[in-house]
C-alpha atoms as a PDB file:
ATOM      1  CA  UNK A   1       6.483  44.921   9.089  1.00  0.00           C
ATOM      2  CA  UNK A   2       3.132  44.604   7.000  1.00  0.00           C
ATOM      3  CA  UNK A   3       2.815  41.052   8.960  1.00  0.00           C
ATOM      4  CA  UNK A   4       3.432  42.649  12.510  1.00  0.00           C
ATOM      5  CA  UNK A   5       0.973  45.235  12.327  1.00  0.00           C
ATOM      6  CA  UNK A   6      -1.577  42.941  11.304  1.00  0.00           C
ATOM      7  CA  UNK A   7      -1.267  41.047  13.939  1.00  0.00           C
ATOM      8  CA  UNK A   8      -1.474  43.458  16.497  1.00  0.00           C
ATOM      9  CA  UNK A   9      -4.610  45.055  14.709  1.00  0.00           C
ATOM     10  CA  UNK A  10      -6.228  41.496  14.812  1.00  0.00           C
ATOM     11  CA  UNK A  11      -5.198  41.326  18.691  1.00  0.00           C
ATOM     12  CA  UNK A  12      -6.225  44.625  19.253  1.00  0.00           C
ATOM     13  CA  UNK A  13      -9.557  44.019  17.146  1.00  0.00           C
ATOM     14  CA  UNK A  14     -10.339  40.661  19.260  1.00  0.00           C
ATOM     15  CA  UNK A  15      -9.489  42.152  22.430  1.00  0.00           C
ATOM     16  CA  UNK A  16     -11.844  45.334  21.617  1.00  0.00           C
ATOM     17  CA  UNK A  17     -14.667  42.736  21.266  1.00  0.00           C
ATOM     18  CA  UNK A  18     -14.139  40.950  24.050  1.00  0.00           C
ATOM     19  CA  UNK A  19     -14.511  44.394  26.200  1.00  0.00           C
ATOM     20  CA  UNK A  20     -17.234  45.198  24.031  1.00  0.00           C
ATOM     21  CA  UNK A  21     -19.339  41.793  24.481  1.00  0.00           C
ATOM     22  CA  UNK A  22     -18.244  42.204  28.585  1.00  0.00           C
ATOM     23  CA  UNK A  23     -19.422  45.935  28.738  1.00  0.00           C
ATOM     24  CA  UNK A  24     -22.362  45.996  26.643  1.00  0.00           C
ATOM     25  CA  UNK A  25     -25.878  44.871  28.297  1.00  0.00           C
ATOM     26  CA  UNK A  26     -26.289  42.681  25.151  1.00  0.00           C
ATOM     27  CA  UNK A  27     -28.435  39.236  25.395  1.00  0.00           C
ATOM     28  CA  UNK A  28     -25.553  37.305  24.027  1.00  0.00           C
ATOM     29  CA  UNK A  29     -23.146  38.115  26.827  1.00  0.00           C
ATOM     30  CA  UNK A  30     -25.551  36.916  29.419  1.00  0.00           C
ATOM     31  CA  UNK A  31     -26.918  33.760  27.339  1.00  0.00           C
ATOM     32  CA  UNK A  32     -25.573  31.152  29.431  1.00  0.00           C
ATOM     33  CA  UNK A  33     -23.670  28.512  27.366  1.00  0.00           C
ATOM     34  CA  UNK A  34     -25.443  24.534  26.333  1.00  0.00           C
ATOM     35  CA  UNK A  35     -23.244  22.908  28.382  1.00  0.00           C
ATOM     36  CA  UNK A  36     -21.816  23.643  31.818  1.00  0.00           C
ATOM     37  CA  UNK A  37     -18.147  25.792  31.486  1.00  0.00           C
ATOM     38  CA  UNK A  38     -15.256  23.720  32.282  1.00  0.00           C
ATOM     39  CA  UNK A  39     -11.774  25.572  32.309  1.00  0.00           C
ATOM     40  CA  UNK A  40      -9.495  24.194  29.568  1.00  0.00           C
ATOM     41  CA  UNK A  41      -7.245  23.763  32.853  1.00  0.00           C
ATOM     42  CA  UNK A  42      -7.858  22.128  35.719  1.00  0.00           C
ATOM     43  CA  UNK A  43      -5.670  22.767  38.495  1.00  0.00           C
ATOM     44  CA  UNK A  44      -7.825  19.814  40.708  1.00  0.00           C
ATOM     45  CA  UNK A  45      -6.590  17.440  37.937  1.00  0.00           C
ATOM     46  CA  UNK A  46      -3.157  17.817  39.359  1.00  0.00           C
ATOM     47  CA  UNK A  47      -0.870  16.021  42.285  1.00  0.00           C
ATOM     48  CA  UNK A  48       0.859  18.775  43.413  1.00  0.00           C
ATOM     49  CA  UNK A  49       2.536  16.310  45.659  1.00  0.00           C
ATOM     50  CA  UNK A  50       4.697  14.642  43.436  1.00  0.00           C
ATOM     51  CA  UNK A  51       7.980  16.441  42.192  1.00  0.00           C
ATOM     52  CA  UNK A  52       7.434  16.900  37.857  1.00  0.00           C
ATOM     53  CA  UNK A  53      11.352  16.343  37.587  1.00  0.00           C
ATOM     54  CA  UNK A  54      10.724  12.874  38.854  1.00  0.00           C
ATOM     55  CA  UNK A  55       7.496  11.720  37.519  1.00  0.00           C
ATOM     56  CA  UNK A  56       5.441  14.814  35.168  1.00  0.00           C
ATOM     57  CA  UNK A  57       2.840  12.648  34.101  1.00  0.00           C
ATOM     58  CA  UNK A  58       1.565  12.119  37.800  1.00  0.00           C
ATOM     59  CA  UNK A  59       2.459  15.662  38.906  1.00  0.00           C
ATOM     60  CA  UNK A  60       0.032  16.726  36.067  1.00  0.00           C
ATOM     61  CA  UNK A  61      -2.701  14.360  36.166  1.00  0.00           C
ATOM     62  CA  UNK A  62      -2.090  12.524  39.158  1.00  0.00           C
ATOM     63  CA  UNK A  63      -4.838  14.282  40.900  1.00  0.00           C
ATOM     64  CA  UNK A  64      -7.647  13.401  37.851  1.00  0.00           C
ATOM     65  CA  UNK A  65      -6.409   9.579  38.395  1.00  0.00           C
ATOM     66  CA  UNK A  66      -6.955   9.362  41.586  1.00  0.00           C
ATOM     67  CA  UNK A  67     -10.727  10.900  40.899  1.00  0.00           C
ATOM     68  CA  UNK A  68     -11.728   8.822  37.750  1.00  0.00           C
ATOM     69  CA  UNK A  69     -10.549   5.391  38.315  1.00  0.00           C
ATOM     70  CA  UNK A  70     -10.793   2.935  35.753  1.00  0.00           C
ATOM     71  CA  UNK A  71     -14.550   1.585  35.228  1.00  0.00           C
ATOM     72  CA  UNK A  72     -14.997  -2.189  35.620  1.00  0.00           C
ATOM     73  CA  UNK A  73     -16.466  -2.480  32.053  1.00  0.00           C
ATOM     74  CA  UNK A  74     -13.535  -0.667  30.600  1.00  0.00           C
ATOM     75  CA  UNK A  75     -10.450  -1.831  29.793  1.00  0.00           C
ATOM     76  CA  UNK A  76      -8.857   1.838  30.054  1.00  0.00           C
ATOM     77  CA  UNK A  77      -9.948   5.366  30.993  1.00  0.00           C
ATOM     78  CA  UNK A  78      -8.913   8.608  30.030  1.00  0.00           C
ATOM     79  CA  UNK A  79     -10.765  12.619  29.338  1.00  0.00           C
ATOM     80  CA  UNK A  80     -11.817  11.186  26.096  1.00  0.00           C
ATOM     81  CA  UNK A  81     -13.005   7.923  27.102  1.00  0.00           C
ATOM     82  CA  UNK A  82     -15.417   9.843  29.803  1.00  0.00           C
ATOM     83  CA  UNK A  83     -15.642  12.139  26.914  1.00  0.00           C
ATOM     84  CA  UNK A  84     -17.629   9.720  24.759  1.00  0.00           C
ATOM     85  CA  UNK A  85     -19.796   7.844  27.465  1.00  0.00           C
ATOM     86  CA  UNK A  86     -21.021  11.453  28.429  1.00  0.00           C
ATOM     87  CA  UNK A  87     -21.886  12.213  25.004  1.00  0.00           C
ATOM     88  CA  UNK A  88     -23.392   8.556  24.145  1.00  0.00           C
ATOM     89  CA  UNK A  89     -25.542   9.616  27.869  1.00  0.00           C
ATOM     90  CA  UNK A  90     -26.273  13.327  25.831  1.00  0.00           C
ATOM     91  CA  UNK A  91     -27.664  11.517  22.898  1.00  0.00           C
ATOM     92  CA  UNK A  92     -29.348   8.942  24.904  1.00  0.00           C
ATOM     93  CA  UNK A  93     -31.425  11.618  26.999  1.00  0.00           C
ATOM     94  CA  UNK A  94     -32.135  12.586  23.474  1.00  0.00           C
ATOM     95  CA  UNK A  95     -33.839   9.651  22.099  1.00  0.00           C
ATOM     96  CA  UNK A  96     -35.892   9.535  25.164  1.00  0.00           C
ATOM     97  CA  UNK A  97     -37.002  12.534  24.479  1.00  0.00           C
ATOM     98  CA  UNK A  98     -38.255  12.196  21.060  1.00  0.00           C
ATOM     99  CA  UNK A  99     -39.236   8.703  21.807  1.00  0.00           C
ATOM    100  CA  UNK A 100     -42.149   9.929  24.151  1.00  0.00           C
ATOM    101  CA  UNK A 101     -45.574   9.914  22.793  1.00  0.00           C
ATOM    102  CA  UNK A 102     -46.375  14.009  23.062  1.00  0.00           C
ATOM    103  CA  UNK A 103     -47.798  16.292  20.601  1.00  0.00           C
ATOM    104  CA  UNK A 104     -45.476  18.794  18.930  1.00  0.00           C
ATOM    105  CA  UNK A 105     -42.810  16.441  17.914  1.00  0.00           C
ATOM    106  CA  UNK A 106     -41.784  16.953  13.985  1.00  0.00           C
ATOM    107  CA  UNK A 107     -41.814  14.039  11.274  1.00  0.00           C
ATOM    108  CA  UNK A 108     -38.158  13.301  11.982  1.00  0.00           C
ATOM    109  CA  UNK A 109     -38.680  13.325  15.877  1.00  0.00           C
ATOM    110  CA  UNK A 110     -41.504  11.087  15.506  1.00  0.00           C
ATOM    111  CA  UNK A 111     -39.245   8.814  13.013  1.00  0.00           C
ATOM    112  CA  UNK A 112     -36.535   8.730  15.226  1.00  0.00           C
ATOM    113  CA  UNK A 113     -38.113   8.491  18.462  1.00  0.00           C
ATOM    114  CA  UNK A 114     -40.514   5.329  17.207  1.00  0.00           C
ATOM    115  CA  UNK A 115     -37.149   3.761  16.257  1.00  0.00           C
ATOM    116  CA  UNK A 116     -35.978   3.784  19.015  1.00  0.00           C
ATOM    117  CA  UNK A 117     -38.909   2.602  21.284  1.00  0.00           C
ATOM    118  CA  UNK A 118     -39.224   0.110  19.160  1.00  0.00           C
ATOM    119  CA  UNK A 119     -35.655  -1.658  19.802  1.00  0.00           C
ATOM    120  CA  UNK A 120     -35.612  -0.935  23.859  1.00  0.00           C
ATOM    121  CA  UNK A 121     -39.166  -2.894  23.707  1.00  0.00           C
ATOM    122  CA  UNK A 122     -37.768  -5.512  25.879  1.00  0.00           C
ATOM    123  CA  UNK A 123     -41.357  -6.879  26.334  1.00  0.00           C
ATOM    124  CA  UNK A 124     -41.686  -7.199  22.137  1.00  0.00           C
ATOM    125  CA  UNK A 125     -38.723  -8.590  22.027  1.00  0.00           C
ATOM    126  CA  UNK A 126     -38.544 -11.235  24.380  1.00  0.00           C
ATOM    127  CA  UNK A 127     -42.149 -12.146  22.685  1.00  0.00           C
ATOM    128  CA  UNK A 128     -40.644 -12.832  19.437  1.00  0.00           C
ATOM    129  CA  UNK A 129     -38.074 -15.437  20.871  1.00  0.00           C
ATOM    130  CA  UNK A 130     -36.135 -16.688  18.166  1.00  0.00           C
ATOM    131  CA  UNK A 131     -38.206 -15.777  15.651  1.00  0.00           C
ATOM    132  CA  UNK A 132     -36.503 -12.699  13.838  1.00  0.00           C
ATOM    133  CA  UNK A 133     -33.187 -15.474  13.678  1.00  0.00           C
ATOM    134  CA  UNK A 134     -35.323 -18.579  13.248  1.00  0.00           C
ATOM    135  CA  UNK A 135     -34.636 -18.272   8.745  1.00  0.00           C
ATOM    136  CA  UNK A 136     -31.072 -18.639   9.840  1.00  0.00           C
ATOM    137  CA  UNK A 137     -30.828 -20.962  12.222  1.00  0.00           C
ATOM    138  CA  UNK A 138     -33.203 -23.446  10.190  1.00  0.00           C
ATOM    139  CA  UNK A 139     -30.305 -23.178   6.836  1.00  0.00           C
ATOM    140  CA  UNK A 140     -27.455 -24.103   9.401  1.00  0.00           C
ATOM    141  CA  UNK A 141     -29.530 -26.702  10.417  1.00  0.00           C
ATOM    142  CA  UNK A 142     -30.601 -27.944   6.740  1.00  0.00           C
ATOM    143  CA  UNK A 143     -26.555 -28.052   5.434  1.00  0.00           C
ATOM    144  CA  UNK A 144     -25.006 -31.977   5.102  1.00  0.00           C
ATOM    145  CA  UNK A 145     -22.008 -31.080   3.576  1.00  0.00           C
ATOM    146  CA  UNK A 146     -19.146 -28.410   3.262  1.00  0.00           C
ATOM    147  CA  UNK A 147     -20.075 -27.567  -0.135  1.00  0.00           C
ATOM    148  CA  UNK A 148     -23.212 -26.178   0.784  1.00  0.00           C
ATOM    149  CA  UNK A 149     -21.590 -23.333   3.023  1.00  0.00           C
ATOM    150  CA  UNK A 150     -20.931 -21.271   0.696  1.00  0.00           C
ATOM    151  CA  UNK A 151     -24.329 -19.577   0.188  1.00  0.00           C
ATOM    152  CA  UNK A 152     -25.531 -19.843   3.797  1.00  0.00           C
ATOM    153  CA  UNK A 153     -22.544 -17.812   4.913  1.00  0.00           C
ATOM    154  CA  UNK A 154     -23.069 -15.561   2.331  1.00  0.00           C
ATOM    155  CA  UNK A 155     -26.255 -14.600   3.606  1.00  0.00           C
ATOM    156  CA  UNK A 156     -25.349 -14.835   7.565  1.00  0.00           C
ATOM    157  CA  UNK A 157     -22.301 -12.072   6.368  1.00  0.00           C
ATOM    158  CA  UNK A 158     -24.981  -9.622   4.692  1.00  0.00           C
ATOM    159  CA  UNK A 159     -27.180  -9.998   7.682  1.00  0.00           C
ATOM    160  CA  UNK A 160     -24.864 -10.348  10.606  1.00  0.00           C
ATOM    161  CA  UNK A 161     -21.456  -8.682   9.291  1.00  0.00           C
ATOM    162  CA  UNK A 162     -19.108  -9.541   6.407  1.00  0.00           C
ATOM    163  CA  UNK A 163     -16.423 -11.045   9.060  1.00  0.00           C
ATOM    164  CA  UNK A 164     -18.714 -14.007   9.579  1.00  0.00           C
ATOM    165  CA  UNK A 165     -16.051 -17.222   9.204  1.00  0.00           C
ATOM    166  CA  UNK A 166     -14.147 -14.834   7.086  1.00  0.00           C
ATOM    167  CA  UNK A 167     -14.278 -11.182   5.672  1.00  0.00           C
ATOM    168  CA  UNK A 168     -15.292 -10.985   2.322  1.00  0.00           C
ATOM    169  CA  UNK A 169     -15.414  -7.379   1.024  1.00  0.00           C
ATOM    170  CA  UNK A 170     -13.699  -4.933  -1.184  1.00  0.00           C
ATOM    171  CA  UNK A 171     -10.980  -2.778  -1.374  1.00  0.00           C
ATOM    172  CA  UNK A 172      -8.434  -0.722  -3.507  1.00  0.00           C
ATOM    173  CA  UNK A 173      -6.639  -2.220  -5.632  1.00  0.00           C
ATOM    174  CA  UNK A 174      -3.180  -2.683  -4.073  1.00  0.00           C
ATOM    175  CA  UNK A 175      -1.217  -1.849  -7.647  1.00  0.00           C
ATOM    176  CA  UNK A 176      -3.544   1.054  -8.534  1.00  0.00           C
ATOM    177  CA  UNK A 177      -5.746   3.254  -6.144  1.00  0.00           C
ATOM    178  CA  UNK A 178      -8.585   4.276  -8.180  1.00  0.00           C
ATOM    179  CA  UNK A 179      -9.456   0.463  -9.021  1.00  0.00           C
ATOM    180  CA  UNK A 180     -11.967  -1.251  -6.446  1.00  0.00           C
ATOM    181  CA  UNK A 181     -11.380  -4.940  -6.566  1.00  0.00           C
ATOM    182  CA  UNK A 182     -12.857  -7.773  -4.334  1.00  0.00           C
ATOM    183  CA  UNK A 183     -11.152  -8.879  -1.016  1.00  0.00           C
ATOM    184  CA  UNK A 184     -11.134 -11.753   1.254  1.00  0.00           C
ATOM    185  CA  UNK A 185      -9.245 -11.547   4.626  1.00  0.00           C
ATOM    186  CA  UNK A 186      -9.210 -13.563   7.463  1.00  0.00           C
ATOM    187  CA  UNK A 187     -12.570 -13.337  10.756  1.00  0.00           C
ATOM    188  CA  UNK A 188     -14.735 -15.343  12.075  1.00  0.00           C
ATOM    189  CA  UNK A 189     -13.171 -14.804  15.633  1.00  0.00           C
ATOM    190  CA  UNK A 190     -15.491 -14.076  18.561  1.00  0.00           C
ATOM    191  CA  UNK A 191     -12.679 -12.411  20.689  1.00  0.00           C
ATOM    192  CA  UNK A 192     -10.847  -9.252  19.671  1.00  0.00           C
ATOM    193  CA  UNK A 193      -7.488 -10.807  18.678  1.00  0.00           C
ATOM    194  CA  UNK A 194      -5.880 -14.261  17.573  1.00  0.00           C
ATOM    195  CA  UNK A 195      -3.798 -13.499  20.936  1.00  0.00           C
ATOM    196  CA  UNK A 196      -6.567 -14.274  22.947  1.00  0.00           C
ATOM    197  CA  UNK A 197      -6.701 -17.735  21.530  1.00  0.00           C
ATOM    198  CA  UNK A 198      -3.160 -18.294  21.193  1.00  0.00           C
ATOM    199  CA  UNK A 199      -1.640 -16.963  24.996  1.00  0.00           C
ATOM    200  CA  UNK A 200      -1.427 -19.684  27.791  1.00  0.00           C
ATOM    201  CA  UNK A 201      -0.698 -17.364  30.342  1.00  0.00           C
ATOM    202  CA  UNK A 202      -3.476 -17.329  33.696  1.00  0.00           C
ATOM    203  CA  UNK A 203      -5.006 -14.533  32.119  1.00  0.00           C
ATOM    204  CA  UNK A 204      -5.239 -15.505  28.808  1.00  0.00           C
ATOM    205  CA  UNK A 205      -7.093 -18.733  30.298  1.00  0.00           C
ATOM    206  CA  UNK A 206      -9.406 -17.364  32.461  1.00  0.00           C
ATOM    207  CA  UNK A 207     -10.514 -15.023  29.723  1.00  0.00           C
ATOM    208  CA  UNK A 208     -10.961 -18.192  26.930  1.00  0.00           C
ATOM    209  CA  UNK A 209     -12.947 -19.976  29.613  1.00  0.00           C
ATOM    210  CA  UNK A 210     -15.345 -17.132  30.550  1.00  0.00           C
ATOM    211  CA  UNK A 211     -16.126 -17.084  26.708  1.00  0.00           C
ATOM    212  CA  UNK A 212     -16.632 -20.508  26.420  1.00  0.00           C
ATOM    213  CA  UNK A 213     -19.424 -20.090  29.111  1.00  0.00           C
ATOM    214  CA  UNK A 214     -20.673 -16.686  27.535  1.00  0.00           C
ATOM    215  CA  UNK A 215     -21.270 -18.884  24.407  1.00  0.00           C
ATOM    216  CA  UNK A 216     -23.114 -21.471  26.708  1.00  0.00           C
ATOM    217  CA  UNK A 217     -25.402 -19.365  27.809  1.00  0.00           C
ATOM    218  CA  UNK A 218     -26.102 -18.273  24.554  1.00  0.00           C
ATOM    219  CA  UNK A 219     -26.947 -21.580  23.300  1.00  0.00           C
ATOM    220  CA  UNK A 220     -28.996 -22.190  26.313  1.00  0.00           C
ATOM    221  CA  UNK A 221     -31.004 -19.078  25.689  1.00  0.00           C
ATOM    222  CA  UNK A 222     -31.418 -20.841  22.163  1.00  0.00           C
ATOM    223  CA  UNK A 223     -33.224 -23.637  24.268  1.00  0.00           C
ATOM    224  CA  UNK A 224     -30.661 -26.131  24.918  1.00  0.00           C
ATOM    225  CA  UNK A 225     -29.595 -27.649  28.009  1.00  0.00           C
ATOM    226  CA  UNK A 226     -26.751 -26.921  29.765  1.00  0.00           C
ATOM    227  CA  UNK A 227     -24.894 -30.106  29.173  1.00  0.00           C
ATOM    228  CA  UNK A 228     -25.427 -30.173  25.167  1.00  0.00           C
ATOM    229  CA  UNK A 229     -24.967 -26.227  25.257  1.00  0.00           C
ATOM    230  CA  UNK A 230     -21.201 -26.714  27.285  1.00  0.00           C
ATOM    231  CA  UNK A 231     -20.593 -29.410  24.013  1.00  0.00           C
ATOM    232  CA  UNK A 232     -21.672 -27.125  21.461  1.00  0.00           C
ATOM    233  CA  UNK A 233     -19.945 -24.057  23.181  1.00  0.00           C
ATOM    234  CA  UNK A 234     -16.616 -26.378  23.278  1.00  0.00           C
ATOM    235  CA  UNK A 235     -16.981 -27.129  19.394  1.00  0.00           C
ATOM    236  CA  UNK A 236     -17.267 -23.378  18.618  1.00  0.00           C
ATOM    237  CA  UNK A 237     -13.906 -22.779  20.949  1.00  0.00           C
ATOM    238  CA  UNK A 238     -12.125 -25.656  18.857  1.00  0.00           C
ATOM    239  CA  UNK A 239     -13.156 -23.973  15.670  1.00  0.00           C
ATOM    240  CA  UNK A 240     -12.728 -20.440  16.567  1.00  0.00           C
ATOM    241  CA  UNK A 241      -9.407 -21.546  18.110  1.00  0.00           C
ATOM    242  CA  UNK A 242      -8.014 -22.939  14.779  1.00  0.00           C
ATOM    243  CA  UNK A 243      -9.284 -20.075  12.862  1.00  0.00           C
ATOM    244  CA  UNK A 244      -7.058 -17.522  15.364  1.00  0.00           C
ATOM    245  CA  UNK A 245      -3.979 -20.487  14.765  1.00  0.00           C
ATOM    246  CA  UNK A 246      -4.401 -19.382  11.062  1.00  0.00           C
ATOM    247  CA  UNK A 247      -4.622 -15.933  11.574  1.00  0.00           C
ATOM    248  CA  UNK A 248      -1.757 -13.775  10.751  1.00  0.00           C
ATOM    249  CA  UNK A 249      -0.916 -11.415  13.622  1.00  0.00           C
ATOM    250  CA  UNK A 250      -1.231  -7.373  13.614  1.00  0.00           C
ATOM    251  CA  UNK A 251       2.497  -7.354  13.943  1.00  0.00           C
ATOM    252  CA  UNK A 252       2.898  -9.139  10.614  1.00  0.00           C
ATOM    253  CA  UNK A 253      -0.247  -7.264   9.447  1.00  0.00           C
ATOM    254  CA  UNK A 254       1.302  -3.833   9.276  1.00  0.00           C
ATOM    255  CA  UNK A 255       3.632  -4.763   6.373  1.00  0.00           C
ATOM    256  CA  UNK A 256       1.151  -3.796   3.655  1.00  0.00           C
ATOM    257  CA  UNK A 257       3.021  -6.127   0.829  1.00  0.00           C
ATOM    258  CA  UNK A 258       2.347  -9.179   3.556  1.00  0.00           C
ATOM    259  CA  UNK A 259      -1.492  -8.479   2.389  1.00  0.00           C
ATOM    260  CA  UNK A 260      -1.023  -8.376  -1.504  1.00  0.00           C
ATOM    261  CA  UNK A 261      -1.983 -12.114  -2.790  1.00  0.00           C
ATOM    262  CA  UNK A 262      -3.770 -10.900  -6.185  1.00  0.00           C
ATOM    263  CA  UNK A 263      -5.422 -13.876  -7.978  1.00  0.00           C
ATOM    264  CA  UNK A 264      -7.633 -15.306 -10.283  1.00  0.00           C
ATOM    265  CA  UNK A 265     -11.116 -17.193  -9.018  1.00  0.00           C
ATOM    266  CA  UNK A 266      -9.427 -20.403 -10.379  1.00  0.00           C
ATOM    267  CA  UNK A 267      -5.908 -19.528  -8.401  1.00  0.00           C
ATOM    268  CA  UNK A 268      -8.799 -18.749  -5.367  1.00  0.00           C
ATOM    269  CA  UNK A 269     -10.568 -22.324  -5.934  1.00  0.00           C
ATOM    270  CA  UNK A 270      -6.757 -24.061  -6.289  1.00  0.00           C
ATOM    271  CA  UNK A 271      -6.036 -22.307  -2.762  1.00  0.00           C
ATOM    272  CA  UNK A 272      -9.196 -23.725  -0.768  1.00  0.00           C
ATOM    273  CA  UNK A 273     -11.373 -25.763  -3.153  1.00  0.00           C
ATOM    274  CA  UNK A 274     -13.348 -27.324  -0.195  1.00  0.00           C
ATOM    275  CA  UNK A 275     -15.681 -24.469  -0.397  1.00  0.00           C
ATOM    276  CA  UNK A 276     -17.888 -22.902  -3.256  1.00  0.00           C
ATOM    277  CA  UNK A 277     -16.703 -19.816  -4.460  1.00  0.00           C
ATOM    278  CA  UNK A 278     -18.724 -19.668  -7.470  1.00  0.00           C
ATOM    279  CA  UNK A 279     -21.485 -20.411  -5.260  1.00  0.00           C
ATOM    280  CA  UNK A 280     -20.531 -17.795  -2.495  1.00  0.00           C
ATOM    281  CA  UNK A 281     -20.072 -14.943  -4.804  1.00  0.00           C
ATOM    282  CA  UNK A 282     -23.656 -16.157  -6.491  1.00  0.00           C
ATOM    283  CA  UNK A 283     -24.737 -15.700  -3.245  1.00  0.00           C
ATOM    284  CA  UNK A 284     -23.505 -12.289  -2.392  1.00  0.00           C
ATOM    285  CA  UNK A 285     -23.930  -9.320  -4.050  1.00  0.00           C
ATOM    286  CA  UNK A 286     -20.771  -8.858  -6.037  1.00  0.00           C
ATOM    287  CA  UNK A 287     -20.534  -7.506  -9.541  1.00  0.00           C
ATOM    288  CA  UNK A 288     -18.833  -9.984 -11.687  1.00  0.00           C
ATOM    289  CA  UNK A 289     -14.895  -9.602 -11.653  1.00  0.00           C
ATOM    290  CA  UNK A 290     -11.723 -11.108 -12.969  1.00  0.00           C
ATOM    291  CA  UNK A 291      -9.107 -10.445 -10.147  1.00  0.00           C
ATOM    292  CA  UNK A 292      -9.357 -10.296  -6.149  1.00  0.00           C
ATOM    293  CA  UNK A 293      -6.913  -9.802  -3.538  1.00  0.00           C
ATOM    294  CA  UNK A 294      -6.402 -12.549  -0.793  1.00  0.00           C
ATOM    295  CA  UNK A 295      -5.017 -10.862   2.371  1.00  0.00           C
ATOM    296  CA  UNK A 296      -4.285 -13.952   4.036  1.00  0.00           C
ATOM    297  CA  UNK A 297      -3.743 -16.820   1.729  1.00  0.00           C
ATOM    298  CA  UNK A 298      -2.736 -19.153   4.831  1.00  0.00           C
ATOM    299  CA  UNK A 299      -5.944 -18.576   6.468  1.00  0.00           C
ATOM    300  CA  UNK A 300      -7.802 -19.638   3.577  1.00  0.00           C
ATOM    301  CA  UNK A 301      -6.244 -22.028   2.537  1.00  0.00           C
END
C-alpha cells in the first residue's frame, strides 16, 4: 500500500509540474530546446501499406526505408548510423568554429581550433610530400635481412598502430584478471577480415582487385610508376594474402581457450625464431617480463 501511494504522489507530483511549467509565463517554458524536437514516434517512418501480421518490420519502418536509403559509402544504414554522421557534422561545424581566427576565443578554443587548421591544411600538407614518413620509409629501405625486422616494425607499430604485420600489445592475464601480461595476436591485414582474402566468389574478387589498385595508387603517390607500383602492389597482395591464410577466423576466435597459448620468450623464439624477439621487445616499450600470451600460435609461427 506504502508502494502504491507513492507512486501516485510521484505521478501526481510530475504531472503538477508539467501544468505548472505549461501555465506559468516562466523563461524556461518558452526557451526553445538546442536541437530541433523530433517525436520519439514517427508515424511518417511507417508503411501503413503493408499488413504487420505478414511482415512488422516493414509495416513499422517501411516508410523510413524507403526515405533513407543506404549511402554509397556505407555498407549499412540505420537511425543510429544517421545518428552518428549528424553528430560527427555537429562537431565538425564546431571545429570550424573555433578554428577561425576571431578575437574572443578562450585558451582551449584557440588550442583546439589551431589543431585542427593545422591538419585540414591541404596546401601544408601537400608541401611536405613525403617528408613527415620519409624516417620510415628510408629504415625499410636500409633492412638486408629478416633479422633486422624486428626493430623497424617495432617502431612502424608505435607510430602507425600496434597491428602493423602483427599485434603486439597487452592484456589480462587469461588465468588471473588482475595480472597484465604481454600479448601477440595475429594483423597486418589491410582489409577488414581474412574472408576478404580467402572468398573466390565475384564479389570477393572484385573487392581484392580494387585494393590491389588502391595500393597502386598509393605507391604511385610515393613516386613510382605505374608499372613498378602494379609489381609492388601485387607483392603486398601475396603477403597480405598469406598472412589472412594464417589467420584464425572470428568464428574460431570466439572460443576464448582457442586464444590461451601462455609461454616463455624462449618457447616464443622456438615458435618463430626467424625474427628477433629480443630485439623487438628492445625496441618497444615493454617492461621486462617472464610470460606472454600468444593468441594465435599458427600465425606466428
Amino acid at each position: 500500500m506504502k508502494m502504491k501511494l507513492m507512486s501516485v504522489c510521484l505521478l501526481g507530483g510530475m504531472l503538477g509540474a508539467a501544468a505548472a511549467g505549461q501555465n506559468t509565463g516562466s523563461s524556461s517554458a518558452k526557451r526553445e530546446p538546442a536541437l530541433p524536437y523530433i517525436p520519439s514516434l514517427d508515424l511518417t517512418a511507417m508503411d501503413k501499406t503493408a499488413d504487420p501480421c505478414v511482415n512488422f518490420y516493414q509495416y513499422s519502418c517501411g516508410g523510413w526505408k524507403k526515405d533513407n536509403p543506404i549511402p554509397a559509402d556505407q555498407t549499412s544504414w540505420s537511425v543510429y548510423g544517421k545518428l552518428y554522421q549528424d553528430n560527427l557534422e555537429f562537431l565538425r561545424a564546431i571545429l570550424e568554429q573555433v578554428s577561425a581566427d576571431r578575437p574572443g576565443r578562450t585558451p582551449v578554443e584557440q588550442k583546439i581550433g589551431d589543431f585542427y587548421a593545422a591538419c585540414m591544411d591541404e596546401t601544408a600538407v601537400e608541401k611536405q610530400g613525403l617528408g613527415p614518413v620519409r624516417g620510415q620509409l628510408d629504415a625499410v629501405e636500409k633492412l638486408s635481412s629478416a633479422k633486422e625486422i624486428a626493430p623497424v616494425v617495432a617502431e612502424l607499430q608505435l607510430v602507425y598502430g600496434r597491428a602493423m604485420l602483427f599485434v603486439g600489445s597487452s592484456t589480462q592475464d587469461p588465468d588471473d584478471s588482475e595480472k597484465i601480461i604481454a600479448e601477440l595476436d595475429q594483423g597486418g591485414l589491410g582489409l577488414p577480415d581474412r574472408d576478404y582474402y580467402t572468398k573466390d566468389d565475384a564479389k570477393s574478387k572484385e573487392t581484392q582487385a580494387r585494393y590491389v589498385q588502391h595500393v597502386q595508387k598509393v605507391f604511385e603517390l610515393m613516386g613510382e610508376d605505374s608499372e613498378r607500383a602494379r609489381k609492388d602492389a601485387d607483392v603486398v597482395m601475396r603477403m597480405e594474402t598469406a598472412l589472412a591464410k594464417a589467420s584464425m577466423t572470428r568464428v574460431d576466435r570466439r572460443n576464448p581457450y582457442n586464444l590461451k597459448h601462455k609461454m616463455k620468450m624462449a618457447e616464443l623464439d622456438a615458435l618463430a625464431p626467424n625474427f628477433d624477439w629480443k630485439a623487438y621487445y628492445g625496441a618497444a616499450p615493454y617492461p621486462a617480463f617472464e610470460i606472454l600470451n600468444v593468441d594465435t600460435p599458427d600465425f606466428l609461427k
